[in-house]
Protein backbone atom coordinates (compact mmCIF):
# COMPACT_ATOMS: atom_id res chain seq x y z
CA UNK A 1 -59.72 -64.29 -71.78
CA UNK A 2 -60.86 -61.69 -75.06
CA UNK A 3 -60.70 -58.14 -74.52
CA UNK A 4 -63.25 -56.90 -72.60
CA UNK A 5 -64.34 -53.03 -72.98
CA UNK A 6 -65.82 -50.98 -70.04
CA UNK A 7 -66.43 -47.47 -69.36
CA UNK A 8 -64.50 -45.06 -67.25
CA UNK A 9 -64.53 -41.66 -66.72
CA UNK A 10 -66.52 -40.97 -70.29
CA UNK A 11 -64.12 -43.26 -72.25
CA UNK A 12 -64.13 -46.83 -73.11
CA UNK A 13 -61.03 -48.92 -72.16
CA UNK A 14 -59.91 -52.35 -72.18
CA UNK A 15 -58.65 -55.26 -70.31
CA UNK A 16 -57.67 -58.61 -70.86
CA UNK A 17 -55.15 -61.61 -71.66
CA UNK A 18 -54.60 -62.47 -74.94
CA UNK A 19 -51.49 -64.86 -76.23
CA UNK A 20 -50.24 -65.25 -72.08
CA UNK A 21 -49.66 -61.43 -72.46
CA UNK A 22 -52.15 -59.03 -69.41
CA UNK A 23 -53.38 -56.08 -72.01
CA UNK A 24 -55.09 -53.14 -70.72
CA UNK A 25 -55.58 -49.59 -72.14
CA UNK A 26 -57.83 -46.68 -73.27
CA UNK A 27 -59.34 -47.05 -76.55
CA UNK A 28 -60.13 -43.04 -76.34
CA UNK A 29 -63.77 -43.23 -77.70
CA UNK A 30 -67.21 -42.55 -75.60
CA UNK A 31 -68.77 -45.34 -78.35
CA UNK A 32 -68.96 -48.40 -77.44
CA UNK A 33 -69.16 -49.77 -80.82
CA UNK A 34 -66.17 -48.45 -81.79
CA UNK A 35 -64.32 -49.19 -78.23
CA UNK A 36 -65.17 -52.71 -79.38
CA UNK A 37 -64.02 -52.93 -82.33
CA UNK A 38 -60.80 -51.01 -81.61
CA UNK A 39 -60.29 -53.71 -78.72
CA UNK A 40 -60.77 -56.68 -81.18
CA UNK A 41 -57.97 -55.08 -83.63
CA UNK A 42 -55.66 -54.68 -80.73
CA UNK A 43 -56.15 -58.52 -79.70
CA UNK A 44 -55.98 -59.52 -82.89
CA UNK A 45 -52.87 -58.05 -83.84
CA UNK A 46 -51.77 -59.50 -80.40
CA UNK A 47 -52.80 -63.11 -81.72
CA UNK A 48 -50.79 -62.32 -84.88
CA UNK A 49 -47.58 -61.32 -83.18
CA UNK A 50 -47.65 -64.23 -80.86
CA UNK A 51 -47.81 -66.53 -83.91
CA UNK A 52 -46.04 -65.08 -86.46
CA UNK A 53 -43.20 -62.85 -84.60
CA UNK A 54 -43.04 -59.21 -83.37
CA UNK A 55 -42.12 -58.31 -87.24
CA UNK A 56 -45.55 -58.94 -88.21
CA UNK A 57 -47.17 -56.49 -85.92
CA UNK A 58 -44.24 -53.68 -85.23
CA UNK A 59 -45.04 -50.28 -86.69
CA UNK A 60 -42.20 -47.45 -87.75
CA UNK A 61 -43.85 -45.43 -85.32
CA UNK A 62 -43.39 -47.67 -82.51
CA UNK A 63 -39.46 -48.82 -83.86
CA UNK A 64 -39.19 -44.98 -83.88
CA UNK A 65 -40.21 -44.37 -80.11
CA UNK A 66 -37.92 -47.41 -79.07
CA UNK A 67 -34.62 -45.58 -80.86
CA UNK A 68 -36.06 -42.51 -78.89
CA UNK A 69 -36.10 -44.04 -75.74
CA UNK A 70 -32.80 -45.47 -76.67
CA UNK A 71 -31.96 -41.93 -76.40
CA UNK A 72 -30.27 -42.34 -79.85
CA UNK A 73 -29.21 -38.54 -81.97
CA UNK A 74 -33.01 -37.50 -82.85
CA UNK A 75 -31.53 -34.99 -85.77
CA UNK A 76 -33.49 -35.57 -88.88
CA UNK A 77 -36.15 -37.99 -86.85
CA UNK A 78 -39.65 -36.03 -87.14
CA UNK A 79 -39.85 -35.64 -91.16
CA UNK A 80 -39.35 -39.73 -91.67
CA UNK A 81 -41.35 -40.38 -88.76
CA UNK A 82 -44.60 -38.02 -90.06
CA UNK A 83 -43.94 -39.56 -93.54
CA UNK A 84 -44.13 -43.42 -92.51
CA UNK A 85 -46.28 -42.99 -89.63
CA UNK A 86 -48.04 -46.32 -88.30
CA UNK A 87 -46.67 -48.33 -91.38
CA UNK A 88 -45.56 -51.90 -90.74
CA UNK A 89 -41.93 -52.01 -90.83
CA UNK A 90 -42.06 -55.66 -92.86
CA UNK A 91 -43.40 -53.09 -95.78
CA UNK A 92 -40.71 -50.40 -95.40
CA UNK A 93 -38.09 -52.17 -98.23
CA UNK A 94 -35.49 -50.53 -99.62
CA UNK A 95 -36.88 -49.00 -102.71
CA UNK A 96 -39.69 -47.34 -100.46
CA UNK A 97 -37.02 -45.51 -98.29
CA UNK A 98 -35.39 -44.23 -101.13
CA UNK A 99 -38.87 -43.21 -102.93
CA UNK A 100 -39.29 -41.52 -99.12
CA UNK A 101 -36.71 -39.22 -99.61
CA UNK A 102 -37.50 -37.85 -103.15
CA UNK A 103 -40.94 -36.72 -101.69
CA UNK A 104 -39.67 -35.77 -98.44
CA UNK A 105 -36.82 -33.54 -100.27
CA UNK A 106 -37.33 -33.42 -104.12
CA UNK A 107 -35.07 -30.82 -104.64
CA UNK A 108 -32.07 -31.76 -102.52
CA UNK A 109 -28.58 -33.20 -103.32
CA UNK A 110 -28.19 -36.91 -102.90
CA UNK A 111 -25.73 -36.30 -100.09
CA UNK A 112 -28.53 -34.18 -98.64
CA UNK A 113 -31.26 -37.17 -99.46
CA UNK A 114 -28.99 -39.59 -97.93
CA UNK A 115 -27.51 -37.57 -94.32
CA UNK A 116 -31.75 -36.80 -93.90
CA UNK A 117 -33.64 -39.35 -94.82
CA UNK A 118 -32.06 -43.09 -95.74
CA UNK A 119 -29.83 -42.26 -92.75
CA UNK A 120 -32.47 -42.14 -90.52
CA UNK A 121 -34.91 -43.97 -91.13
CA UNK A 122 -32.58 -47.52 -91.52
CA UNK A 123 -31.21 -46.53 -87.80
CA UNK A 124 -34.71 -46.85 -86.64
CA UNK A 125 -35.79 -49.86 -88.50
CA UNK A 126 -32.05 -51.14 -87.24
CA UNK A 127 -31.68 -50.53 -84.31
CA UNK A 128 -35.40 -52.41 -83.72
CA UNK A 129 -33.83 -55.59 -85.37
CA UNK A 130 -31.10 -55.34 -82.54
CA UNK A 131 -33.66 -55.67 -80.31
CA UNK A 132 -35.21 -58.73 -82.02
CA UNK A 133 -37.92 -57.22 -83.63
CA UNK A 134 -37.13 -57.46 -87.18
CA UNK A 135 -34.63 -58.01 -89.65
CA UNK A 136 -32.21 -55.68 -90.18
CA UNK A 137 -32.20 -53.34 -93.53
CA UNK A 138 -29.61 -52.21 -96.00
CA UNK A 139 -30.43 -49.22 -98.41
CA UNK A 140 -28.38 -48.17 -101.45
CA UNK A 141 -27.30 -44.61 -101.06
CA UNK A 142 -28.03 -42.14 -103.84
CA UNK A 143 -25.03 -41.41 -105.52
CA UNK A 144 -22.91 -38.27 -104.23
CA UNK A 145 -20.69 -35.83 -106.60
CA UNK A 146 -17.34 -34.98 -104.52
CA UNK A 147 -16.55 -31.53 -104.92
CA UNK A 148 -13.09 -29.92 -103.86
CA UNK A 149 -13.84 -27.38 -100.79
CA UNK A 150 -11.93 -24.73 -100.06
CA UNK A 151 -10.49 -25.06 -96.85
CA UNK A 152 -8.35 -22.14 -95.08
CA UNK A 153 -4.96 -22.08 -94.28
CA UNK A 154 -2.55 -20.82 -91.42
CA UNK A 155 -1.53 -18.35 -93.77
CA UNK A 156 -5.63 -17.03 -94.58
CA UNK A 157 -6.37 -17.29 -90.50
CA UNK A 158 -3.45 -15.16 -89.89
CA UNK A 159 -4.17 -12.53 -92.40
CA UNK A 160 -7.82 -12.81 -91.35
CA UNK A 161 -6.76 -12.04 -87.82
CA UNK A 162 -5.04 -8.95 -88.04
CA UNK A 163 -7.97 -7.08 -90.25
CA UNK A 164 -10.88 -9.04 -87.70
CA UNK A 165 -11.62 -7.06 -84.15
CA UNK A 166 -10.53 -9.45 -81.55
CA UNK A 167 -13.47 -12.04 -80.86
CA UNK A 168 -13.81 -12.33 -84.48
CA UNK A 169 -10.67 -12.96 -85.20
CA UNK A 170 -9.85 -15.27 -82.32
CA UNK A 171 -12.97 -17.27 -83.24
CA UNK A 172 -11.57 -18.08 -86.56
CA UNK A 173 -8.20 -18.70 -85.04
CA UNK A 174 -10.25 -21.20 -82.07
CA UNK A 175 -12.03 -23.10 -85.47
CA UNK A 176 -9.37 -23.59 -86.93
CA UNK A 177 -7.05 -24.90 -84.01
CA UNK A 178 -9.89 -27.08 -83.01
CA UNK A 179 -12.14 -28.18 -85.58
CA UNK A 180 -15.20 -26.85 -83.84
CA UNK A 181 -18.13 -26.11 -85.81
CA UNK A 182 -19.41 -22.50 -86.28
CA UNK A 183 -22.10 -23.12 -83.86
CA UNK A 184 -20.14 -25.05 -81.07
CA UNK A 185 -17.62 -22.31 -81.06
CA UNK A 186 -20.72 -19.94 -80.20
CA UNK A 187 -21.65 -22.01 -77.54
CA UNK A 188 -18.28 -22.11 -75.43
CA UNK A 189 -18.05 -19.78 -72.62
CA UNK A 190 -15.79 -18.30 -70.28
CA UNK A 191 -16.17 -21.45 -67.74
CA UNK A 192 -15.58 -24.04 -70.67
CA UNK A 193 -12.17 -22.27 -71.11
CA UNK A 194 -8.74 -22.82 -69.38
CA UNK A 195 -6.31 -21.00 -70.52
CA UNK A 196 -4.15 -21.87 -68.01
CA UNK A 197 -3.96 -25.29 -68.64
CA UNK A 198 -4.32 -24.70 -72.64
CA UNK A 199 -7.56 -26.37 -73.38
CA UNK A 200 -11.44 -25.68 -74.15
CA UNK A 201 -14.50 -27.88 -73.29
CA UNK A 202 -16.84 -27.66 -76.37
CA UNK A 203 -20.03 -29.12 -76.70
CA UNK A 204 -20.48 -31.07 -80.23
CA UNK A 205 -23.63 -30.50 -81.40
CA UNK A 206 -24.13 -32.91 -84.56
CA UNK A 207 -22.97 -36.40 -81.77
CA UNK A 208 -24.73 -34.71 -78.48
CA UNK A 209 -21.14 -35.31 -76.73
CA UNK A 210 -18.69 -32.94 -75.66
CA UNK A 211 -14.24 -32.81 -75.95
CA UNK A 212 -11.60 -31.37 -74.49
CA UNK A 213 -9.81 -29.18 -77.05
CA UNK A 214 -6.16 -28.25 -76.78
CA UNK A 215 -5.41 -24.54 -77.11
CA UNK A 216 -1.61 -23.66 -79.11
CA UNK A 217 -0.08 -20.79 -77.76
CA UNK A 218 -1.42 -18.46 -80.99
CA UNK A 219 -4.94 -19.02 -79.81
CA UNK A 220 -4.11 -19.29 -75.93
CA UNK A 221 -2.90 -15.07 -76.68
CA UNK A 222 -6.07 -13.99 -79.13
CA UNK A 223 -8.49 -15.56 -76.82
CA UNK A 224 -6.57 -13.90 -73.55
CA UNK A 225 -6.80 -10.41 -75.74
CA UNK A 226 -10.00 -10.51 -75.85
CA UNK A 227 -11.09 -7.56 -73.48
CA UNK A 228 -14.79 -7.22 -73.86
CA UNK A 229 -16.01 -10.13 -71.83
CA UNK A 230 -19.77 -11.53 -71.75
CA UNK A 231 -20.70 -14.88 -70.69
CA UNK A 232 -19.94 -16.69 -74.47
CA UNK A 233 -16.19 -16.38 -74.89
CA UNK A 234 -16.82 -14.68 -78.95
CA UNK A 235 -19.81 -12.42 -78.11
CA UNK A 236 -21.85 -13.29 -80.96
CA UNK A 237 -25.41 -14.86 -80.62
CA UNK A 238 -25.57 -16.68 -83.90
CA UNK A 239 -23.97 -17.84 -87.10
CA UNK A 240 -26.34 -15.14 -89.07
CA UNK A 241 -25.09 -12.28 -86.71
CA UNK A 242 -21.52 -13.23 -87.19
CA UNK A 243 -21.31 -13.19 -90.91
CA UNK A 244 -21.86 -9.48 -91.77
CA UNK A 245 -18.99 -8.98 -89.61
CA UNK A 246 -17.13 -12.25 -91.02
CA UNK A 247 -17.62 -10.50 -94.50
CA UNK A 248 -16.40 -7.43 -93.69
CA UNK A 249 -13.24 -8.54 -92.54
CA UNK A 250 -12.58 -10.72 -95.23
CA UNK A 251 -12.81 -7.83 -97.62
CA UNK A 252 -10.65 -5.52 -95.05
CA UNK A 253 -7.90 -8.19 -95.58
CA UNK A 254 -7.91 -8.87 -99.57
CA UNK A 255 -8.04 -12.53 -98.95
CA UNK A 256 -10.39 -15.26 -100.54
CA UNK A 257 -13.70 -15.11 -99.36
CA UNK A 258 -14.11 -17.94 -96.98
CA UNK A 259 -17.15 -19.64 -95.05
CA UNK A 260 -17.21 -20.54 -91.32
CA UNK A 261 -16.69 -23.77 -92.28
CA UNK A 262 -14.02 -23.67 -94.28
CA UNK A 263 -11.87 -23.26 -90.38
CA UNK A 264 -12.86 -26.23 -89.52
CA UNK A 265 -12.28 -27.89 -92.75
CA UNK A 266 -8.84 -26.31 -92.91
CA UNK A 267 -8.18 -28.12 -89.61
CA UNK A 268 -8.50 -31.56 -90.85
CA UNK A 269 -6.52 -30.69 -93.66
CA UNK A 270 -3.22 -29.43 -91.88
CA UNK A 271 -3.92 -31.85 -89.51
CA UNK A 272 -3.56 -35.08 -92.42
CA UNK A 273 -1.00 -33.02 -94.66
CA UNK A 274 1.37 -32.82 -91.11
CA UNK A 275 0.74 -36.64 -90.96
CA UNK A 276 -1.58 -37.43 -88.07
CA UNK A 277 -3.82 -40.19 -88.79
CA UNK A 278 -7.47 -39.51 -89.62
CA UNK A 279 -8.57 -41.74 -86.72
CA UNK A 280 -6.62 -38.77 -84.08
CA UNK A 281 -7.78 -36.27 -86.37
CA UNK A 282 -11.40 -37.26 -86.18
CA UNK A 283 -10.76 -37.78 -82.47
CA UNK A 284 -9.57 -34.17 -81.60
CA UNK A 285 -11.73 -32.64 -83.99
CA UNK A 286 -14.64 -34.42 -82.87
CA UNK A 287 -15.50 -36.58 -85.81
CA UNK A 288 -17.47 -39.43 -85.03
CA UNK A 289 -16.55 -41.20 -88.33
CA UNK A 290 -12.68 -41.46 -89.49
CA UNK A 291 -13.53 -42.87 -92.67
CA UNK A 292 -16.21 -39.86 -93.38
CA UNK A 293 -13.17 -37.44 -92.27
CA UNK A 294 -10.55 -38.65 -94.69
CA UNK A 295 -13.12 -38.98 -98.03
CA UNK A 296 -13.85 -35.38 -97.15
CA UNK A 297 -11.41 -33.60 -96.11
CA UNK A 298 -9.06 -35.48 -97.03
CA UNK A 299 -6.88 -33.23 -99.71
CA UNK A 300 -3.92 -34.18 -101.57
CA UNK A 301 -0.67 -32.23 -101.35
CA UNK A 302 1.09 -30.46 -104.42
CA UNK A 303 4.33 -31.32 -103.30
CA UNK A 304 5.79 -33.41 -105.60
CA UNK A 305 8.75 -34.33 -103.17
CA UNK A 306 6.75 -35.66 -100.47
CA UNK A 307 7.82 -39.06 -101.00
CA UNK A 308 10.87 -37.93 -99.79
CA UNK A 309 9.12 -38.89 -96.66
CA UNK A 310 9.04 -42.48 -96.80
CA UNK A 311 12.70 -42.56 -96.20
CA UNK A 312 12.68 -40.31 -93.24
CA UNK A 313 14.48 -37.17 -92.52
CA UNK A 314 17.96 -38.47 -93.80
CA UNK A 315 17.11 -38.10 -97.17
CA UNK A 316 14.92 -34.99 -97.27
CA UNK A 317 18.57 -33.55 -95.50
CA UNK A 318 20.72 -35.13 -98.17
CA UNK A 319 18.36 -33.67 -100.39
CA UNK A 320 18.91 -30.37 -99.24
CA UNK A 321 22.70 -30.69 -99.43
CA UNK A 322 22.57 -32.20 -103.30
CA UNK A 323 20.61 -29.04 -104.36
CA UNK A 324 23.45 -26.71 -102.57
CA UNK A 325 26.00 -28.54 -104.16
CA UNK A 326 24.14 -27.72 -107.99
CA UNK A 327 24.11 -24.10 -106.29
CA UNK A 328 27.24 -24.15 -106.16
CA UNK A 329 28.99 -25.67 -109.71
């Protein structure tokens, strides 16, 4: 039975069963000329996914509301999804995605091009064709300089610390223990911390999940120092009102200036140059990806002895006794 359009409460809707499928709906005009003609596109395009497959009829907007509903990470969703709109997803190729993200950001990095725009937009289209509904797409990424970060050290945290007041400084001391980001570390409070049992619950912002941290004895102390306490465990409301202070005390201390970020970089640094493997690293530092973790972070060591190390501690000690024994002649 076609499409049939009626009036209801000032509007025109439809009803119907086109293809074996029961189709009803509002077609949101008061004109019944248009009502009809809005009900024939909507059984036609039923007619044409019938016969020719979901594909042929799927929009990005609707493959955008299924990955919503999905309840999949919605950072970076709204830009792609304004840009592409009601477009059939059988036009969206690759070359169009990455023509997407010059417009949508023509003065970005590639890395920046890629993490908010081809990123998202081929998990939508993706995660559509695991549902049947297309085929699945593959996007070349734009390429991406690698540039050496600073990272802090032990040494930099430490010297931070002591010219820092106390929630400053134990907030670069709980980054760099942890591997929380700036804001996460903002967000713990006094009920996400145990410092009797050593650990921190921190909510990861960039996955939507939340960890259990482990606390080391130096941050256990600089966190229990901390005297003035509010609800958050490091008093400040924001990165922005953090970083006059954060400045200060760099300067205080003579060290190299520093970002926030450069704690939590630091921590997957010590954490691969004391030889964990990047999957536990990314695991207790709450890195989704292991592989993303090691190309970044991953930093190589000026010790020119390190392969010492193969061979266990035996020879690193014989080592040390050869060099006394030079010492000595």
């Amino acid at each position: 039975m076609p499409l049939k359009v009626y009036l209801r409460n000032g509007r025109y809707h439809y009803r119907g069963t086109v293809a074996g499928r029961r189709l009803r709906g509002s077609t949101g005009t008061s004109d019944k000329a248009t009502a009809q003609r809005i009900a024939a596109e909507r059984e036609a395009r039923q007619w044409k996914g019938h016969l020719d497959g979901p594909e042929a009829v799927l929009t990005f907007a609707q493959a955008a509301m299924l990955y919503r509903t999905a309840e999949k990470p919605t950072r970076f969703l709204e830009p792609v999804e304004n840009y592409w709109k009601d477009t059939a997803v059988r036009l969206i190729v690759a070359g169009a995605i990455k023509q997407s993200a010059i417009v949508l950001l023509p003065n970005a990095s590639g890395a920046t091009r890629n993490r908010q725009v081809i990123v998202p937009t081929q998990a939508i289209i993706n995660h559509a064709a695991e549902q049947g509904l297309c085929r699945k797409i593959s996007v070349e990424r734009f390429p991406v300089m690698r540039v050496e970060k600073d990272y802090a050290t032990w040494e930099w945290i430490e010297a931070f610390m002591e010219a820092a007041n106390p929630h400053l400084g134990a907030l670069a001391c709980f980054m760099f223990l942890t591997g929380a980001r700036i804001s996460e570390s903002l967000s713990v409070t006094w009920r996400d911390m145990d410092l009797h049992g050593r650990r921190a619950r921190i909510r990861q912002t960039k996955v939507g999940a939340k960890r259990w941290a482990h606390l080391p004895p130096p941050l256990v102390a600089a966190i229990a120092n901390i005297q003035d306490r509010k609800e958050t465990v490091f008093k400040y409301s924001s990165r922005d009102t953090a970083a006059p202070q954060w400045d200060k005390a760099v300067k205080r201390a003579g060290i190299k200036p520093l970002s926030f970020h450069a704690c939590r970089h630091g921590f997957a640094t010590a954490m691969l140059h004391a030889g964990v493997d990047p999957i536990t690293t990314a695991k207790r530092g709450g890195w989704k990806d292991a592989h993303h973790l090691f190309r970044t972070y991953g930093h190589a060591m000026d010790d020119e002895t390190v392969t010492d190390r193969i061979l266990g501690t035996s020879v690193t000690r014989l080592a040390d006794e050869t060099q006394k024994l030079y010492k000595k002649q």
